[in-house]
N, C-alpha and C. Protein backbone atom coordinates (compact mmCIF):
# COMPACT_ATOMS: atom_id res chain seq x y z
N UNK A 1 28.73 -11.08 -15.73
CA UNK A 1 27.60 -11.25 -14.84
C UNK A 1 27.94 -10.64 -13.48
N UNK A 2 27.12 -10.27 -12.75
CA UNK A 2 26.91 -9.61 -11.40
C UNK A 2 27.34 -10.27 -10.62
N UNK A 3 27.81 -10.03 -9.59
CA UNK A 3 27.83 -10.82 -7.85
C UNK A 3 27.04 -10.45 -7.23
N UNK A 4 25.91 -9.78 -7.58
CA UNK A 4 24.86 -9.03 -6.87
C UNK A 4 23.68 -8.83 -7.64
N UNK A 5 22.21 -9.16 -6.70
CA UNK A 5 21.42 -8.80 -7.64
C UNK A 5 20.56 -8.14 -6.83
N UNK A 6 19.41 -7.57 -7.20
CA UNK A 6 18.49 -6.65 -5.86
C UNK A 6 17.47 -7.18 -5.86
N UNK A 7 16.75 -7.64 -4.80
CA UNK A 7 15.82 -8.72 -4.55
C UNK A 7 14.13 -7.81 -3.92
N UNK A 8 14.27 -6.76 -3.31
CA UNK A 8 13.03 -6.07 -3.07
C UNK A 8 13.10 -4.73 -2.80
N UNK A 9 11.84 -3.79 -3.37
CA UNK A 9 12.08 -2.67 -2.68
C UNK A 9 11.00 -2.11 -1.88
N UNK A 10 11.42 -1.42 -0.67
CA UNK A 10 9.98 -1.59 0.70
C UNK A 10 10.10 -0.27 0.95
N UNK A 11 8.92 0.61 0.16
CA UNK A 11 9.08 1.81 0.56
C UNK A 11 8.91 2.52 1.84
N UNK A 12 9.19 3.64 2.28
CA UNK A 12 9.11 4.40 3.35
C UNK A 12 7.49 5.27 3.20
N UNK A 13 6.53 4.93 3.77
CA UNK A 13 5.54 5.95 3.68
C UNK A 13 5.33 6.50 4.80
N UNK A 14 5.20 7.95 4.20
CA UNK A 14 5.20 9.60 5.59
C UNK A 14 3.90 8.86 6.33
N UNK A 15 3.35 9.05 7.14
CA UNK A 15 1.85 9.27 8.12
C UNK A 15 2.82 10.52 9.43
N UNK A 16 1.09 11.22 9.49
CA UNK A 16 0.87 11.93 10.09
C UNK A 16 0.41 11.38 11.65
N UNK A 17 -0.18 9.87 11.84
CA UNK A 17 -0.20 9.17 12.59
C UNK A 17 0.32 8.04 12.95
N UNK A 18 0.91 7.37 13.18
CA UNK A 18 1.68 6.14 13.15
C UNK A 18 0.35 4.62 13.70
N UNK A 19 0.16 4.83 14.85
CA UNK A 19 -1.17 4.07 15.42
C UNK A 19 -2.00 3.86 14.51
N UNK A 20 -2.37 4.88 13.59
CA UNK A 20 -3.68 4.50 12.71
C UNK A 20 -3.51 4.55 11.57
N UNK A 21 -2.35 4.74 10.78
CA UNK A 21 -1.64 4.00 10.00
C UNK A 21 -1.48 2.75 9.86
N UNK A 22 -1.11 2.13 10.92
CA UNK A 22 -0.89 1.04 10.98
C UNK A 22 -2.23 0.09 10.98
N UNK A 23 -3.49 0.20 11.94
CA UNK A 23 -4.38 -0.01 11.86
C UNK A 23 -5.03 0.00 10.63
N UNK A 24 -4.77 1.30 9.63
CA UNK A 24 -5.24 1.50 8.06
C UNK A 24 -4.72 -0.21 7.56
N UNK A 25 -3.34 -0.17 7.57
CA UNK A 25 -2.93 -0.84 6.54
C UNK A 25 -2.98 -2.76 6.92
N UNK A 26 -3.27 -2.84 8.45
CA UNK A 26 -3.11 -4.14 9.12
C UNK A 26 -4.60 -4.72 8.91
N UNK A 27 -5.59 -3.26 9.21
CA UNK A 27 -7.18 -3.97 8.91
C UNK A 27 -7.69 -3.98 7.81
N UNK A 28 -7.24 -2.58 6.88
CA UNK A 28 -8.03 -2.43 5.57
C UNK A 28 -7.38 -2.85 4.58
N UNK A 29 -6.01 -3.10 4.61
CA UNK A 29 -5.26 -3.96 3.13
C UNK A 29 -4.65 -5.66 3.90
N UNK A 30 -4.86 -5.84 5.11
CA UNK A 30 -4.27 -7.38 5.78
C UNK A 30 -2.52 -7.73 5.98
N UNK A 31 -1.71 -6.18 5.95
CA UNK A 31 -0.62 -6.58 6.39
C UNK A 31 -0.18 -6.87 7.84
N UNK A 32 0.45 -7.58 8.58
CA UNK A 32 1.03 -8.10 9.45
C UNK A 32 2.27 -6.85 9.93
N UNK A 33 2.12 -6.07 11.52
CA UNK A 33 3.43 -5.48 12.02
C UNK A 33 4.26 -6.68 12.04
N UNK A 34 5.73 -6.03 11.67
CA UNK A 34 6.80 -6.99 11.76
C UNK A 34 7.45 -6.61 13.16
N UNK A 35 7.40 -5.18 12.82
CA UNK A 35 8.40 -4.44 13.61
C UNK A 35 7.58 -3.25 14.44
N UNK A 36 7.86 -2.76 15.25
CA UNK A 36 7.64 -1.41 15.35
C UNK A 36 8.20 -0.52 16.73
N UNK A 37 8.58 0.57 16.49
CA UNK A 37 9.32 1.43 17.37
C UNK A 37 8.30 3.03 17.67
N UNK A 38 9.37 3.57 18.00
CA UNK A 38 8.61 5.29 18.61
C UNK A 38 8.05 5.55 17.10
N UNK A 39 8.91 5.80 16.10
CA UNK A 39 8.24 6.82 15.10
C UNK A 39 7.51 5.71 13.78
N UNK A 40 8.11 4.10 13.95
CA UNK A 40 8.35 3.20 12.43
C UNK A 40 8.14 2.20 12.99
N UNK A 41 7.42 1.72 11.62
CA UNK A 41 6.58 0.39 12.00
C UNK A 41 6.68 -0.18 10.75
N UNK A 42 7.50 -1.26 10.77
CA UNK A 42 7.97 -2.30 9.50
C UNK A 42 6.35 -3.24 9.16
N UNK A 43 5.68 -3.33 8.03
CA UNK A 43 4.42 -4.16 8.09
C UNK A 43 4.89 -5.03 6.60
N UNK A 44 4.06 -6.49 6.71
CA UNK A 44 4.60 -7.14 5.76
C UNK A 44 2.98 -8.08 5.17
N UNK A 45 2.89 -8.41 4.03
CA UNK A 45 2.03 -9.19 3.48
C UNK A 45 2.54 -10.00 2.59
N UNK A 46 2.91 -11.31 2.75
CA UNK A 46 3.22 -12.44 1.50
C UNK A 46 4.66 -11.60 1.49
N UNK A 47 5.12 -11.40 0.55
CA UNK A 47 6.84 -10.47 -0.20
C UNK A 47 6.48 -9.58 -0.15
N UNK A 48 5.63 -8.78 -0.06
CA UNK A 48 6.06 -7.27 -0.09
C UNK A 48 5.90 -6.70 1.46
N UNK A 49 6.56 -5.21 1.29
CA UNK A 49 6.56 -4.73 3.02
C UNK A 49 6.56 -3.51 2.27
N UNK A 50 6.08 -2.88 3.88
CA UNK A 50 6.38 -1.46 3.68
C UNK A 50 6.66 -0.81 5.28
N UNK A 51 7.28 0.45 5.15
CA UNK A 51 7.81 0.77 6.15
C UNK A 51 6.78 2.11 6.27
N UNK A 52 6.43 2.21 7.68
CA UNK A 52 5.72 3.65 7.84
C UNK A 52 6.42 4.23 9.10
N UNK A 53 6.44 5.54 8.91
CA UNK A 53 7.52 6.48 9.43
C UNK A 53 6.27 7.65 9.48
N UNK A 54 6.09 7.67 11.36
CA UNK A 54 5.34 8.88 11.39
C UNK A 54 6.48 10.49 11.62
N UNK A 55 5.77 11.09 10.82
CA UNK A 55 6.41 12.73 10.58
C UNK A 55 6.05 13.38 12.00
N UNK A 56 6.46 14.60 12.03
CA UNK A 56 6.19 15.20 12.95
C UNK A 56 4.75 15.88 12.98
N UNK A 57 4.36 16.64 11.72
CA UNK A 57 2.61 17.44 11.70
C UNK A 57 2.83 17.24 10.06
N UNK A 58 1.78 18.03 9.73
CA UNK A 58 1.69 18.76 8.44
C UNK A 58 2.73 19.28 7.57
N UNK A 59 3.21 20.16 8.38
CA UNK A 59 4.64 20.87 7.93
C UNK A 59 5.91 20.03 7.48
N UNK A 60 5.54 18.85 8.08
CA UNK A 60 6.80 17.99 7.50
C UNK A 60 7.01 17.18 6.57
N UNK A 61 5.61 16.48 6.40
CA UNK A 61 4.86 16.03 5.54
C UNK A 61 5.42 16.38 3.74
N UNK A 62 6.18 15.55 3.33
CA UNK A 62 6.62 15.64 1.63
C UNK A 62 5.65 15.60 0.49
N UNK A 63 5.61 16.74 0.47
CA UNK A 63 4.46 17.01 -0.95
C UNK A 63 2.76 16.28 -0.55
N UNK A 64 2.08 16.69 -1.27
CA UNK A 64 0.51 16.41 -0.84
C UNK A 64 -0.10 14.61 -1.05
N UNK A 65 0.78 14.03 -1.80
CA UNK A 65 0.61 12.47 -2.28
C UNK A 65 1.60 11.72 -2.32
N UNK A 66 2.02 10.98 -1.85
CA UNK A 66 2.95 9.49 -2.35
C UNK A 66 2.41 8.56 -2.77
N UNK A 67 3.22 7.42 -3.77
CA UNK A 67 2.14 6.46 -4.35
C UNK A 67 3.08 5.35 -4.72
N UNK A 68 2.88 4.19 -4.57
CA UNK A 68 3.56 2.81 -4.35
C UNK A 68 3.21 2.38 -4.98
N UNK A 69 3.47 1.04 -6.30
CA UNK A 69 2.76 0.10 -6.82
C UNK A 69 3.13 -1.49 -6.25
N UNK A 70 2.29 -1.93 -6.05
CA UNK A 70 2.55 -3.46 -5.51
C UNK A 70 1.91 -4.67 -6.49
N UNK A 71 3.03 -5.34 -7.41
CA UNK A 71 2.64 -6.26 -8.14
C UNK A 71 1.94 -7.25 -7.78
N UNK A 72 0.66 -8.02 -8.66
CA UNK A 72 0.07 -9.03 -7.59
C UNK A 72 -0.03 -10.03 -8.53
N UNK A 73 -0.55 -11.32 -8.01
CA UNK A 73 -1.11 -12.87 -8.97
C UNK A 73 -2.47 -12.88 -8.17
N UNK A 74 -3.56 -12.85 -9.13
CA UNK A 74 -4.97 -12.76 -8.74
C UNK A 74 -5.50 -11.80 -8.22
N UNK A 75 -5.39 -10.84 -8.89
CA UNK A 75 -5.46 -9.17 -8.31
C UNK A 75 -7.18 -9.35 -7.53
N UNK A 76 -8.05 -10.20 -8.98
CA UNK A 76 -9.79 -9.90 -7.98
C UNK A 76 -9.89 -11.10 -6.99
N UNK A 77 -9.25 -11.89 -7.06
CA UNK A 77 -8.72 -12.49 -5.50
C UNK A 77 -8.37 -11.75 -4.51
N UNK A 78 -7.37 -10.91 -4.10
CA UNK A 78 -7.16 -10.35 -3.53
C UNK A 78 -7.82 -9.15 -3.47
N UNK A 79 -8.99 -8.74 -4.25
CA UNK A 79 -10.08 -7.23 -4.03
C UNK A 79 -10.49 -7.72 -3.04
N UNK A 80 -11.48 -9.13 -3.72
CA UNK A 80 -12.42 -9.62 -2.66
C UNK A 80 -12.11 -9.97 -1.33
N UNK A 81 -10.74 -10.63 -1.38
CA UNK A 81 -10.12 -10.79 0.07
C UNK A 81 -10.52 -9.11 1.24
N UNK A 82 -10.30 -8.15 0.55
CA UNK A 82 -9.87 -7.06 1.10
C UNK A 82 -11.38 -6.08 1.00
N UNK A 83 -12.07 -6.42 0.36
CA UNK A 83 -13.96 -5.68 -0.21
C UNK A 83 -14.30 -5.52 1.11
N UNK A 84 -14.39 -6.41 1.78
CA UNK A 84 -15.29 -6.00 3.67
C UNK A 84 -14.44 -4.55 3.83
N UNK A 85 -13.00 -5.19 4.07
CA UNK A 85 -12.84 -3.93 4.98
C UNK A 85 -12.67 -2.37 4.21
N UNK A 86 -12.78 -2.86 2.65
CA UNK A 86 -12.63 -1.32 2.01
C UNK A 86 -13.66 -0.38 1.86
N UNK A 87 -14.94 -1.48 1.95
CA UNK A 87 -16.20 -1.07 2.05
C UNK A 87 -16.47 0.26 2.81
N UNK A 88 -16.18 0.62 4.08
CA UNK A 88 -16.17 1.55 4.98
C UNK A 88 -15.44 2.99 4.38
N UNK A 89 -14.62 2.78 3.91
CA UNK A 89 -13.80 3.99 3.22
C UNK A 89 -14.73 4.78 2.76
N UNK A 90 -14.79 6.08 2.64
CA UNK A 90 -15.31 7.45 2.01
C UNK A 90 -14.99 7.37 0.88
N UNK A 91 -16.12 8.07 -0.31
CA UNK A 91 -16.01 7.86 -1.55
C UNK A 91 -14.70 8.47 -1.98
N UNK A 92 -14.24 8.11 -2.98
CA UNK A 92 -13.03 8.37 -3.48
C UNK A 92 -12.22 7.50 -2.88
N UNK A 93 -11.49 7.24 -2.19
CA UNK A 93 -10.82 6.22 -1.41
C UNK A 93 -10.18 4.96 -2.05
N UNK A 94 -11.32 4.43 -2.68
CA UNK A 94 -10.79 3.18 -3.66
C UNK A 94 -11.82 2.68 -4.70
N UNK A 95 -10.38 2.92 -6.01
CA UNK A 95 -11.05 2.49 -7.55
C UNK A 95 -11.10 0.88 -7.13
N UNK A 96 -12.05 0.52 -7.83
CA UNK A 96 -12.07 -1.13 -7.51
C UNK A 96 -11.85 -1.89 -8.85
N UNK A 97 -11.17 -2.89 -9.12
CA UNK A 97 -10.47 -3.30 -10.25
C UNK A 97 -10.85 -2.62 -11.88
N UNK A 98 -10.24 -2.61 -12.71
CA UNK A 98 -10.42 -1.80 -13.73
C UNK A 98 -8.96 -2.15 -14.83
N UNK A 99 -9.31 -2.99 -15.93
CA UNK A 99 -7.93 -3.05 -16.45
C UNK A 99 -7.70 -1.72 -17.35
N UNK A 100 -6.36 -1.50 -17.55
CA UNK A 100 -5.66 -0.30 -18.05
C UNK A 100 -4.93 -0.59 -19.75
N UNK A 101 -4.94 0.71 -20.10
CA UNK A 101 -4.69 0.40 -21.78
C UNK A 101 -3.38 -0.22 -21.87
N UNK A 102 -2.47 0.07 -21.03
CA UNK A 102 -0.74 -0.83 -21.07
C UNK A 102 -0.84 -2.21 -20.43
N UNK A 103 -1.99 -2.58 -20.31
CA UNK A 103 -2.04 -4.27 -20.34
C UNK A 103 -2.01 -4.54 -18.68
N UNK A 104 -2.50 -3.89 -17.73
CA UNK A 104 -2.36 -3.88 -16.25
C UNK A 104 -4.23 -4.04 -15.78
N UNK A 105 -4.07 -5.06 -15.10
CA UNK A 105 -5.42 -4.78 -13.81
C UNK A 105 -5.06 -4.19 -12.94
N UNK A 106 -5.61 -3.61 -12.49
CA UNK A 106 -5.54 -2.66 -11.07
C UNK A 106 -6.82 -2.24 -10.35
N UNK A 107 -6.36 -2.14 -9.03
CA UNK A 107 -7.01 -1.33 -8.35
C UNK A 107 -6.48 -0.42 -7.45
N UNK A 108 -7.23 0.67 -6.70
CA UNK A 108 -6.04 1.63 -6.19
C UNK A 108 -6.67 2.15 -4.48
N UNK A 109 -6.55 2.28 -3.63
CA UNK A 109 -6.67 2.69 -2.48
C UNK A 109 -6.02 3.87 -2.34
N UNK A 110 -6.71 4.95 -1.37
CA UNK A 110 -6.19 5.83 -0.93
C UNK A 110 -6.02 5.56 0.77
N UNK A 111 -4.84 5.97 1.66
CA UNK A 111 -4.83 5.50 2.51
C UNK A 111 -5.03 7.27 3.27
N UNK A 112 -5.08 6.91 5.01
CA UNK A 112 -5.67 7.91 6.05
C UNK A 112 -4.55 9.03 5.64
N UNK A 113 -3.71 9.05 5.31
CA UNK A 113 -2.53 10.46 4.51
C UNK A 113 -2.34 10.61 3.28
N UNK A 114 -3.30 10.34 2.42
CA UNK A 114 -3.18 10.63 1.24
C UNK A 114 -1.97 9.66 -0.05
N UNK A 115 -1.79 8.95 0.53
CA UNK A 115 -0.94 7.92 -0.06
C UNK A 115 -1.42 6.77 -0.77
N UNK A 116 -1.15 6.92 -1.78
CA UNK A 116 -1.85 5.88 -2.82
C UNK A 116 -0.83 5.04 -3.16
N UNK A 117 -2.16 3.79 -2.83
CA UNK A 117 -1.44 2.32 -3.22
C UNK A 117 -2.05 1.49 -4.68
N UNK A 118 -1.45 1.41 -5.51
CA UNK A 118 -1.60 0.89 -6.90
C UNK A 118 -1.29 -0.48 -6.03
N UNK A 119 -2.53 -1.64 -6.70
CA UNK A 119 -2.22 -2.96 -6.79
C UNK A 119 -2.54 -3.48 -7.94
N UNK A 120 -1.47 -3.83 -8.71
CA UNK A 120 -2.18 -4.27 -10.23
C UNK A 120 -1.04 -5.93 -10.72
N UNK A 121 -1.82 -6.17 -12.01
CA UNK A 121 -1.56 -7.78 -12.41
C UNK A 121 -1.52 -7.26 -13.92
N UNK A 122 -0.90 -7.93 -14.60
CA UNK A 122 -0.30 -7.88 -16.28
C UNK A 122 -1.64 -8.77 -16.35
N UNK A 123 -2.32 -8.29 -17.47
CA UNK A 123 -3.19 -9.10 -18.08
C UNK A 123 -2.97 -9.98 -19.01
N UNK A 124 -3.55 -11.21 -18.81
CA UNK A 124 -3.15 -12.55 -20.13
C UNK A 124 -2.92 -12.20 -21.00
N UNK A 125 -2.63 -12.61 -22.15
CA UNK A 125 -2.22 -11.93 -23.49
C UNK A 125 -3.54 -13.24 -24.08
């Protein structure tokens, strides 16, 4: 057996803005700044976090999409929690729950840089 085990992982997402990034993810998904400095801003909801790290422009920017999945309990609990403020988003923006053939609910947001957030739940058996 281990002396070690790994307890979370909090990805790094690029923005092209940091300010409204943060605003994206504090008004339109309800995470909480933990942290925040010149370029990074630690944000947290319940256990999961994520870290956003503004780039310099375009040019720096890693490939055209990044995409996160965040496991949930009561996934259309948490739509509806979040429906006001997703409402506003431009079409395409966000699939709204939909279960999947490998046994997953989900729904998916696109955020202000192109970064997609998977939130999905294992369906009952």
């Amino acid at each position: 057996m281990s002396e070690f085990e790994l307890n979370q992982i909090t990805p790094f997402v690029p923005c092209s803005n940091l300010a409204r990034q943060i605003a994206f993810y504090r008004d339109r998904l309800g995470f909480e700044v933990g942290f925040m400095a010149d370029n990074y801003a630690f944000l947290r909801r319940s256990s999961v976090a994520v870290r956003l790290i503004e780039l310099g422009g375009p040019e720096d920017m890693p490939g055209k999409e990044t995409s996160f999945y965040i496991d949930v309990t009561g996934i259309d609990a948490l739509f509806a929690d979040m429906h006001e403020a997703l409402i506003g988003l431009p079409n395409g923006r966000v699939r709204e729950p939909f279960d999947q053939p490998y046994g997953q609910r989900e729904f998916h947001v696109l955020d202000d840089d192109g970064n997609l957030v998977f939130f999905g739940e294992a369906i009952a058996a």
